[in-house]
N, C-alpha and C. Protein backbone atom coordinates (compact mmCIF):
# COMPACT_ATOMS: atom_id res chain seq x y z
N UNK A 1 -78.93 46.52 -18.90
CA UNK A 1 -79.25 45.76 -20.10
C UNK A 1 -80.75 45.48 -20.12
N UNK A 2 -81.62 45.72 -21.12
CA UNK A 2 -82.97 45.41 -21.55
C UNK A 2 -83.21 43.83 -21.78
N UNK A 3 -84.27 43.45 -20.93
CA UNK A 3 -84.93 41.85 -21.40
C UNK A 3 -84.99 41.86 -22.88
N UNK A 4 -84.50 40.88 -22.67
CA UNK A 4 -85.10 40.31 -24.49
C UNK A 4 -86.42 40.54 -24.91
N UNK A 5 -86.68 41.07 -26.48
CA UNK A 5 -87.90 41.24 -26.88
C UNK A 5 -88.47 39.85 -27.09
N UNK A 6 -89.72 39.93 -26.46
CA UNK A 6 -90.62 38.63 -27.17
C UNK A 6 -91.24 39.02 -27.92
N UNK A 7 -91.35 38.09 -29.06
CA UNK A 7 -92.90 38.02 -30.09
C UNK A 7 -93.25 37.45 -30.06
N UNK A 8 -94.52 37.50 -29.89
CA UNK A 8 -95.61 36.64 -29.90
C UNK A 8 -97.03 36.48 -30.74
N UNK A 9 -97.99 35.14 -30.73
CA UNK A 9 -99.10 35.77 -31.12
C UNK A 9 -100.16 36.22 -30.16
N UNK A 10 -100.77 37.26 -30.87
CA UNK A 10 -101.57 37.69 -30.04
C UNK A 10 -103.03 36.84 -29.22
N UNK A 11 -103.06 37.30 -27.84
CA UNK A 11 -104.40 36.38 -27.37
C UNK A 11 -105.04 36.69 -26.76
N UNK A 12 -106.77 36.37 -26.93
CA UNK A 12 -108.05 37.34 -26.43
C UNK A 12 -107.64 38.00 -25.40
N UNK A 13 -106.57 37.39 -24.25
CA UNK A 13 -106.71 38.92 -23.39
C UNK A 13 -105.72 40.28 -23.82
N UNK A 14 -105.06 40.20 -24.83
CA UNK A 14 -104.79 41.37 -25.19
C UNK A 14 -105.02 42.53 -26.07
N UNK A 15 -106.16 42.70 -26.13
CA UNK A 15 -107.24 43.06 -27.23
C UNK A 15 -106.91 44.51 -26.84
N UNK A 16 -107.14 44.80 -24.99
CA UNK A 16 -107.38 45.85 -24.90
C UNK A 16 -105.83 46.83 -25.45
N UNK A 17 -104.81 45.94 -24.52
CA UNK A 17 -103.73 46.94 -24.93
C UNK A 17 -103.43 47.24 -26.32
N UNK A 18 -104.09 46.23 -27.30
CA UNK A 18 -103.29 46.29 -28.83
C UNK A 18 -104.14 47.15 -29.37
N UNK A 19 -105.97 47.30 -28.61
CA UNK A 19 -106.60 48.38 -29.08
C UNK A 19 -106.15 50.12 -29.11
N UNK A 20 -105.47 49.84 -27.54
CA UNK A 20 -104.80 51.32 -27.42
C UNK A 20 -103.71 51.73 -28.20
N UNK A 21 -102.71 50.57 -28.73
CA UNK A 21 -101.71 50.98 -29.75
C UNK A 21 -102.43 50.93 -31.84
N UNK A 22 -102.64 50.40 -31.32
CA UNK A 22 -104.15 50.18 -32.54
C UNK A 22 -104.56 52.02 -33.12
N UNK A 23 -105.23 52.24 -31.68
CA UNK A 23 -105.46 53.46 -31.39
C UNK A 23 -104.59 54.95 -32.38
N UNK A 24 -103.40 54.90 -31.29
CA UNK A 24 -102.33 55.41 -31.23
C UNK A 24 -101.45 55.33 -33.34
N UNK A 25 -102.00 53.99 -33.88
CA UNK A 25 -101.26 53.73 -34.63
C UNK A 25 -102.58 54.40 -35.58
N UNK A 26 -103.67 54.44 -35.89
CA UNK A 26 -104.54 55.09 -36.86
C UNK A 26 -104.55 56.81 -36.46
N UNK A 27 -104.08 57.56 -35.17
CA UNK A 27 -103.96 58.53 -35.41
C UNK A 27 -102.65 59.09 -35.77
N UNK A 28 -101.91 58.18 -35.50
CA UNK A 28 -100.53 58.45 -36.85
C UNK A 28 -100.79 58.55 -38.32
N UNK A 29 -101.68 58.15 -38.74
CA UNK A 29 -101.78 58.20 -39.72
C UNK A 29 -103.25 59.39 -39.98
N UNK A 30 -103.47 60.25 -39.03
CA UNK A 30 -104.30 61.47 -39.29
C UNK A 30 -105.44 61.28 -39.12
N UNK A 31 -105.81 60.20 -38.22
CA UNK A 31 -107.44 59.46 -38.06
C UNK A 31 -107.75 60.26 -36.36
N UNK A 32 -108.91 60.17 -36.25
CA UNK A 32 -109.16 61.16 -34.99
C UNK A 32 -109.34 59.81 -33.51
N UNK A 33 -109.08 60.29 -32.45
CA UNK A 33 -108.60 59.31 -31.35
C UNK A 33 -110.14 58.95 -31.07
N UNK A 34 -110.16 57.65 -30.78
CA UNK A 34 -111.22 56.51 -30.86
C UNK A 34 -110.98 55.00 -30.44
N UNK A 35 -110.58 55.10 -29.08
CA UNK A 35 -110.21 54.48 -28.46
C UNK A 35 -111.07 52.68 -28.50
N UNK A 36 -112.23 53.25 -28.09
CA UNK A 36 -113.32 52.05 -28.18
C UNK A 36 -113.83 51.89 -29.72
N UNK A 37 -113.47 52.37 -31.32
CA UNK A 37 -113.48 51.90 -32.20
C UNK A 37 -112.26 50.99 -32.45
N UNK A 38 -111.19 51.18 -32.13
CA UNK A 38 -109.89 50.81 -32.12
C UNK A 38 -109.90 49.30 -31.38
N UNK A 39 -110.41 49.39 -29.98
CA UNK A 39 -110.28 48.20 -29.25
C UNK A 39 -111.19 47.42 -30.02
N UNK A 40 -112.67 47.65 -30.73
CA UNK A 40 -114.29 47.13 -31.23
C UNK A 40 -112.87 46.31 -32.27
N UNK A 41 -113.14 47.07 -33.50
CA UNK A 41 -112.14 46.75 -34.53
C UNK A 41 -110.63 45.09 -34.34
N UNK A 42 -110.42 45.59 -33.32
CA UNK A 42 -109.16 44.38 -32.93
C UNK A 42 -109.92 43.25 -32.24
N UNK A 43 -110.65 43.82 -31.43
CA UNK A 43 -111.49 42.63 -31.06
C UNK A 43 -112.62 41.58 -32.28
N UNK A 44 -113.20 42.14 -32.97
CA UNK A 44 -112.74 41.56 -33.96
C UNK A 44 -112.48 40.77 -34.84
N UNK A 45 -111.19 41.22 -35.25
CA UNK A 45 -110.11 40.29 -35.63
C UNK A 45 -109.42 38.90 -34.99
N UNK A 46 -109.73 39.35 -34.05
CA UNK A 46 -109.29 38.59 -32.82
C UNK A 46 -110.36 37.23 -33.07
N UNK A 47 -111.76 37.82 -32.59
CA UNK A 47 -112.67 36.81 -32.06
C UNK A 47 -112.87 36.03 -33.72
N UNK A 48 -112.58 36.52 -34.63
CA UNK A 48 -112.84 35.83 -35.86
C UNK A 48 -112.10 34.84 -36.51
N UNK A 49 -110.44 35.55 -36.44
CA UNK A 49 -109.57 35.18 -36.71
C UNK A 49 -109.40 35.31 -38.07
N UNK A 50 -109.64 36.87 -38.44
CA UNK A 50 -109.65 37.61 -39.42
C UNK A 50 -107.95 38.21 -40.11
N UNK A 51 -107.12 37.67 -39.32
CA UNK A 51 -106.12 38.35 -39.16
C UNK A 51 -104.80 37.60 -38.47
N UNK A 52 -103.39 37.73 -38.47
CA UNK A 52 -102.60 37.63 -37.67
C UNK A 52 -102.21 38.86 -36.98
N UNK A 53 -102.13 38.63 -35.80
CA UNK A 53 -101.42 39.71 -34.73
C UNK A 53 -100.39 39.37 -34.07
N UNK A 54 -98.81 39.87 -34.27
CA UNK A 54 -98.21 39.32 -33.77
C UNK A 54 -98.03 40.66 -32.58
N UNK A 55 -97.46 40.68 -31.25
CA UNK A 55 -97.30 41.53 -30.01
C UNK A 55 -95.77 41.51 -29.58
N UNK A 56 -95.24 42.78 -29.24
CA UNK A 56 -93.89 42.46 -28.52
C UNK A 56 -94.31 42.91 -27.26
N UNK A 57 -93.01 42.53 -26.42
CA UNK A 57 -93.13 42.48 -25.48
C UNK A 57 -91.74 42.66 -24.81
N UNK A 58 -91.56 42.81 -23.46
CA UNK A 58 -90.62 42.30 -22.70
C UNK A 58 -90.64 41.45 -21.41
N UNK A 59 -90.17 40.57 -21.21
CA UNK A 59 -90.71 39.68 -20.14
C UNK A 59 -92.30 39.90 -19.42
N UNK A 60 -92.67 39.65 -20.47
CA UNK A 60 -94.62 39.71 -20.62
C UNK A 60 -94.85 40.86 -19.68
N UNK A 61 -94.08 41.95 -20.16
CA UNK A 61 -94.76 42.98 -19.48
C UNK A 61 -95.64 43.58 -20.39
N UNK A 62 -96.29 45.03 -20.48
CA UNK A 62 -96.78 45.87 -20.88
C UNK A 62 -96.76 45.60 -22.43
N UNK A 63 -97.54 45.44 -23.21
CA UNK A 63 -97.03 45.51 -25.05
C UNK A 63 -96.31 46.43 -25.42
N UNK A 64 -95.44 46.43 -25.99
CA UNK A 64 -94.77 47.86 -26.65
C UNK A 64 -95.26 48.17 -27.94
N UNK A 65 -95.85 46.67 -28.89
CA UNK A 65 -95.43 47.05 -30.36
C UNK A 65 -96.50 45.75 -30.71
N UNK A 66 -97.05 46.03 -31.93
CA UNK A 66 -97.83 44.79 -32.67
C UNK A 66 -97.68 44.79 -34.20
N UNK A 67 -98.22 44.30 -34.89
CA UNK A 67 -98.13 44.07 -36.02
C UNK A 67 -99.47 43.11 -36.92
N UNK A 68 -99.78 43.93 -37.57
CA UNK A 68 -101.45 42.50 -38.16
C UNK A 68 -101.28 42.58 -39.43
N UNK A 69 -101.40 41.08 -40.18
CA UNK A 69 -101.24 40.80 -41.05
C UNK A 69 -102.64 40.06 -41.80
N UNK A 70 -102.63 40.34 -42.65
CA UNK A 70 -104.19 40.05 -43.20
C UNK A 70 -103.38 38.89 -44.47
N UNK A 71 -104.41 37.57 -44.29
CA UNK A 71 -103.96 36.60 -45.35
C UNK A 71 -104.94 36.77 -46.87
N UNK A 72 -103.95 36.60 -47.69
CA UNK A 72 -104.71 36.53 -49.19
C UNK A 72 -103.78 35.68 -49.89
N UNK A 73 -104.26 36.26 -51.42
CA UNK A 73 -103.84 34.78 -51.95
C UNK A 73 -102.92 35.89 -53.46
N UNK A 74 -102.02 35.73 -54.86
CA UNK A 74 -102.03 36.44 -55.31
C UNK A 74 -102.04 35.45 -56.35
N UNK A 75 -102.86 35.61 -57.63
CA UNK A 75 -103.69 35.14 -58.14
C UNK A 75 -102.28 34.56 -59.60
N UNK A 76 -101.50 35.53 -59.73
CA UNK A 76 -100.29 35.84 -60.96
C UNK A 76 -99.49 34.28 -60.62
N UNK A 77 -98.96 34.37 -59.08
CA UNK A 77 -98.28 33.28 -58.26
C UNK A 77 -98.77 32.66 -57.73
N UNK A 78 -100.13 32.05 -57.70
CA UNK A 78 -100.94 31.16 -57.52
C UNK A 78 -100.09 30.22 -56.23
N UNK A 79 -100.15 31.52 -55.38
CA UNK A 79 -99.75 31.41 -54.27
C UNK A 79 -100.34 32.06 -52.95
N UNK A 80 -100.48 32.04 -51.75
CA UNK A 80 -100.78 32.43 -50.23
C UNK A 80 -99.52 33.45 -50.48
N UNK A 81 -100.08 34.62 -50.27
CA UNK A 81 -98.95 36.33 -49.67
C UNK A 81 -99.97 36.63 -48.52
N UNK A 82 -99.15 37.49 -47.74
CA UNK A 82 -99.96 38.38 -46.53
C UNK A 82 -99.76 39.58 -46.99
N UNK A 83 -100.11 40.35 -46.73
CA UNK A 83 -100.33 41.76 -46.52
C UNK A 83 -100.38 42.15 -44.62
N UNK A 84 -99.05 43.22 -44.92
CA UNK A 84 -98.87 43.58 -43.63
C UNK A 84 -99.54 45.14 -43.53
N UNK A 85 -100.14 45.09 -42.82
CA UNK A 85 -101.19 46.62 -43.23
C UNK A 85 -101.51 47.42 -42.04
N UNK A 86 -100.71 46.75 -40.61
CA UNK A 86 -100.09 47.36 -39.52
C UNK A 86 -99.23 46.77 -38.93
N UNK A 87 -98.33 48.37 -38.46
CA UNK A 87 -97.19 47.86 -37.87
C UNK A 87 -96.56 49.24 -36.77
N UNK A 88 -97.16 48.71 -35.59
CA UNK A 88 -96.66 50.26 -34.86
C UNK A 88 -95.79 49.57 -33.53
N UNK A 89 -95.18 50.91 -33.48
CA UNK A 89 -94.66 50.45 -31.83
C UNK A 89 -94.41 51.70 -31.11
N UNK A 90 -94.55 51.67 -29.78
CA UNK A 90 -94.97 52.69 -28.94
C UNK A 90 -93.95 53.77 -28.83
N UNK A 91 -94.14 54.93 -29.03
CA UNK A 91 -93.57 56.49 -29.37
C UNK A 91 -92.06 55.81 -28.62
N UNK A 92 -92.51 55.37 -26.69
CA UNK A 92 -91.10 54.86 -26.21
C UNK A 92 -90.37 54.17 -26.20
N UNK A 93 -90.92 53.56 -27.30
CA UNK A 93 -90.45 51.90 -27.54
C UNK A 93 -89.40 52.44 -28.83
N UNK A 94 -89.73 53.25 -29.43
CA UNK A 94 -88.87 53.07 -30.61
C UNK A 94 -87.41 53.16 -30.86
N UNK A 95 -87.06 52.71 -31.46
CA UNK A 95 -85.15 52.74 -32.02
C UNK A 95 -84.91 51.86 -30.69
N UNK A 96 -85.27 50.85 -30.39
CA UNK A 96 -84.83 49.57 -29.48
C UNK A 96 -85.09 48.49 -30.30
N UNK A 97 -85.28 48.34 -31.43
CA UNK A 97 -84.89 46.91 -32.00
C UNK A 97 -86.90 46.47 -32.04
N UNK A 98 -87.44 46.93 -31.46
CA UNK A 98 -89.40 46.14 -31.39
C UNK A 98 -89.50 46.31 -33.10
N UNK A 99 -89.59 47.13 -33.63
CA UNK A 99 -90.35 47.32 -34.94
C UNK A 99 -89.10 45.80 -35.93
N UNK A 100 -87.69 46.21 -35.43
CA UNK A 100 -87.02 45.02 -36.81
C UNK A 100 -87.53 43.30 -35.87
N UNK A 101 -87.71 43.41 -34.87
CA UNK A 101 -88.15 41.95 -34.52
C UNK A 101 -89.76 41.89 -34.75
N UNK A 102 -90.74 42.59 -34.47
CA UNK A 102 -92.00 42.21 -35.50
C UNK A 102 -91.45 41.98 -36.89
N UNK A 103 -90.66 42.58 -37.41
CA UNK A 103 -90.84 42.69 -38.98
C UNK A 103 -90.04 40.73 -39.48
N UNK A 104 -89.38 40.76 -38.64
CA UNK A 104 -88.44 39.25 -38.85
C UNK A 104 -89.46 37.99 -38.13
N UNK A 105 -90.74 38.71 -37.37
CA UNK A 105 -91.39 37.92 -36.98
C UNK A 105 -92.51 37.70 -37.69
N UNK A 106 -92.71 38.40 -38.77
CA UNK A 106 -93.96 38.38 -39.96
C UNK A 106 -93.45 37.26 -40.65
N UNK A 107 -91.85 38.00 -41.22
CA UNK A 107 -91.33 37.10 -42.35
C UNK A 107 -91.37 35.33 -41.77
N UNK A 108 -90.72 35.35 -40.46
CA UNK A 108 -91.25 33.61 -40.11
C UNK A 108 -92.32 33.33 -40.27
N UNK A 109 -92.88 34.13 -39.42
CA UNK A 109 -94.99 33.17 -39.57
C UNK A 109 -95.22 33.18 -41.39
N UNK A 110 -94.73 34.12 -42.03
CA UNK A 110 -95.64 33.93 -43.32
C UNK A 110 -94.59 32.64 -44.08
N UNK A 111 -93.28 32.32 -43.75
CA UNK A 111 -92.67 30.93 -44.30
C UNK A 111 -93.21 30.31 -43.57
N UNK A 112 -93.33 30.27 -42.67
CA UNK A 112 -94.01 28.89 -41.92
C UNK A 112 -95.54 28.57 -42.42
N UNK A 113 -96.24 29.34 -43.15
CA UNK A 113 -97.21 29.75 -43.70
C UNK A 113 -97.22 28.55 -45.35
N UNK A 114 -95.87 28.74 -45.31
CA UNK A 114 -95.89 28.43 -46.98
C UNK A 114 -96.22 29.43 -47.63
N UNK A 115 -96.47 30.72 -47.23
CA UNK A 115 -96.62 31.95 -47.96
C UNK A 115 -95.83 32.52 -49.51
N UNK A 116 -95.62 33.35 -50.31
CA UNK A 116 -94.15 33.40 -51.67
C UNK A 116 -93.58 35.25 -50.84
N UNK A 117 -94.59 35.01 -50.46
CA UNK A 117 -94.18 36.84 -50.10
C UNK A 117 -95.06 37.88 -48.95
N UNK A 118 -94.65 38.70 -48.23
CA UNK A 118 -95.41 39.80 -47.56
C UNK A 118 -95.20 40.98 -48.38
N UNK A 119 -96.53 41.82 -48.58
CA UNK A 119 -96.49 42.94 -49.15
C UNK A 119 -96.88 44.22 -48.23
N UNK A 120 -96.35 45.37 -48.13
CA UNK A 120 -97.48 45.96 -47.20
C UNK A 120 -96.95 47.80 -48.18
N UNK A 121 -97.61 48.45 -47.71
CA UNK A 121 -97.74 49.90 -48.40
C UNK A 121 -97.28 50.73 -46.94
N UNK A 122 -96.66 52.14 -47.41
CA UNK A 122 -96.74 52.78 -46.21
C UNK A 122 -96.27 54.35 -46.97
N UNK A 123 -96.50 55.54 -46.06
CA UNK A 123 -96.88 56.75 -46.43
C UNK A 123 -95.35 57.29 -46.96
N UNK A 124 -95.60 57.91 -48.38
CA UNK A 124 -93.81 58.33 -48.91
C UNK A 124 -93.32 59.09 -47.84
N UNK A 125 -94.46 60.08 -46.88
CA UNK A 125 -93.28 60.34 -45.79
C UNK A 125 -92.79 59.82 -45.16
N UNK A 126 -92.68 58.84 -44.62
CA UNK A 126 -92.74 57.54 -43.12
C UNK A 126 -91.36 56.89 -43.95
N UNK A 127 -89.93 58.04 -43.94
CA UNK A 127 -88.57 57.52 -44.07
C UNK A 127 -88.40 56.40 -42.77
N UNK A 128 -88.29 56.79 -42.10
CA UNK A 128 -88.18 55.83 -40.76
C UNK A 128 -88.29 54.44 -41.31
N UNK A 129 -89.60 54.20 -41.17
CA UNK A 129 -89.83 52.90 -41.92
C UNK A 129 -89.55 52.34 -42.82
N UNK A 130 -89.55 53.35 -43.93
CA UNK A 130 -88.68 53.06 -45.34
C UNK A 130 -87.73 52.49 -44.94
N UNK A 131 -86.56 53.27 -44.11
CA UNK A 131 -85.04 52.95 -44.10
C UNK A 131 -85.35 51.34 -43.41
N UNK A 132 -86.10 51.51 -42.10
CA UNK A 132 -86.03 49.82 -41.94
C UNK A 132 -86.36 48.80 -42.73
N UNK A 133 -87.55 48.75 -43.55
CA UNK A 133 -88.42 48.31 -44.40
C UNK A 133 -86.80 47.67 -45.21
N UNK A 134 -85.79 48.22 -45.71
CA UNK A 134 -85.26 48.33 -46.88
C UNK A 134 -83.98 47.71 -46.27
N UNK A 135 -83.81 47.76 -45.11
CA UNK A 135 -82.52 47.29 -44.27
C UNK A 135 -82.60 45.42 -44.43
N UNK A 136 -83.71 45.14 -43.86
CA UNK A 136 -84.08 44.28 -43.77
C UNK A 136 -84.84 43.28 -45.32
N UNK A 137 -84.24 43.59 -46.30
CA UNK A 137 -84.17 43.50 -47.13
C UNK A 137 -85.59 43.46 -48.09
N UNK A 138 -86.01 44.47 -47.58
CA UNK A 138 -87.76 44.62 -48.41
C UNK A 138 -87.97 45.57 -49.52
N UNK A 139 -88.11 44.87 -50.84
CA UNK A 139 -87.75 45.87 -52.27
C UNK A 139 -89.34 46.83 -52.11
N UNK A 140 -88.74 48.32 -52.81
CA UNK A 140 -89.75 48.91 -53.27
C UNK A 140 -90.15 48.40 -54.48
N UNK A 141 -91.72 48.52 -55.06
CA UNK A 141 -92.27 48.26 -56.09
C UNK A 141 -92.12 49.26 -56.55
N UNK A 142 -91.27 49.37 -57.94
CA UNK A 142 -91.30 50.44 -59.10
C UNK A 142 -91.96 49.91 -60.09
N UNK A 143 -92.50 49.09 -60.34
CA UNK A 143 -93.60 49.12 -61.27
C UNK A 143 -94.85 48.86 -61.89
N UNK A 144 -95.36 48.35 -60.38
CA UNK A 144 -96.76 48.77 -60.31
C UNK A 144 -96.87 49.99 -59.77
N UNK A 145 -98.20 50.68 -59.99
CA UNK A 145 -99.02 51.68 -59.13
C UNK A 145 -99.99 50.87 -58.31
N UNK A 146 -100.79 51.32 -57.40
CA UNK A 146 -101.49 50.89 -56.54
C UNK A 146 -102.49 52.28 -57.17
N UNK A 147 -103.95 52.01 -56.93
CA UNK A 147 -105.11 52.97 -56.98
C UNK A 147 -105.65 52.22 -55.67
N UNK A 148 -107.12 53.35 -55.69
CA UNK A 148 -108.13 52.96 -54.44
C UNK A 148 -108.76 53.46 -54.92
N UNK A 149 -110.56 52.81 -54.52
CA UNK A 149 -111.38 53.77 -54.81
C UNK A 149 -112.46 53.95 -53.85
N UNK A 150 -112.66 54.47 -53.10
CA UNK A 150 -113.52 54.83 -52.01
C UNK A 150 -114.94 55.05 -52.36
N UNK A 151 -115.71 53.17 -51.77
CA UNK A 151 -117.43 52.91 -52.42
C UNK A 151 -117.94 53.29 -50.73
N UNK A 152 -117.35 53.55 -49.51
CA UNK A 152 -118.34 54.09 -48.29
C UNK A 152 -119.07 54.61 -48.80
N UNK A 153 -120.47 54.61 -48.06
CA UNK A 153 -122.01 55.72 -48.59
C UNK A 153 -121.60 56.76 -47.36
């Protein structure tokens, strides 16, 4: 039988490991490996407090899985939402339950928040997530679009 998952929030000394899944989690998404931008980046967040990070764990071993949530406000509901805009867990970690306990561990911190809602986006291929995303009772938006517009020089 597996220890119970912990969640937690994240704290300055775990910068490095959440940098390496950090890591791991932007070249999932087709970004090139950059280990010490990854750790720079979380650190951070961290030292600013730019962000929530929540970490799993198992009896405070090794991290398996994190999750960062960026606070805003949405202007319609003149209300506090987060935006969940990562959420990885480690290649061996997966289909053990880490990704639905971050995700039930957002939804607390952002009620405990007084938050109305978490929003987050993720790639039409990334079924996986979808199917959890949707289990756990998280609606797709059919009717907004989302744009971007890319001002980097």
């Amino acid at each position: 039988m597996e220890p119970e998952i912990e969640i937690r929030a994240a704290a300055p000394g775990d910068v490095d490991q959440i940098g390496e899944l950090f890591d791991l989690y932007r070249q999932f998404y087709a970004q090139p490996a950059d280990p010490e931008l990854a750790r720079a980046f979380i650190s951070e967040r961290v030292a600013k407090r730019e962000s929530v990070i929540l970490v799993a764990c198992r009896c405070s071993s090794r991290l398996l899985g994190f999750t960062q949530l960026y606070p805003t406000f949405c202007s319609v509901s003149t209300a506090r939402i987060y935006i969940l805009y990562d959420l990885f867990v480690s290649p061996e970690s997966r289909r053990t339950g880490i990704g639905r306990a971050l995700l039930r561990a957002v939804a607390d911190h952002a009620a405990r928040a007084h938050a109305v809602r978490v929003e987050l986006a993720t790639a039409k291929t990334n079924r996986a997530a979808q199917t959890l995303y949707q289990s756990l009772g998280w609606v797709r938006d059919d009717v907004f679009d989302r744009y971007s517009l890319s001002v980097a020089l």
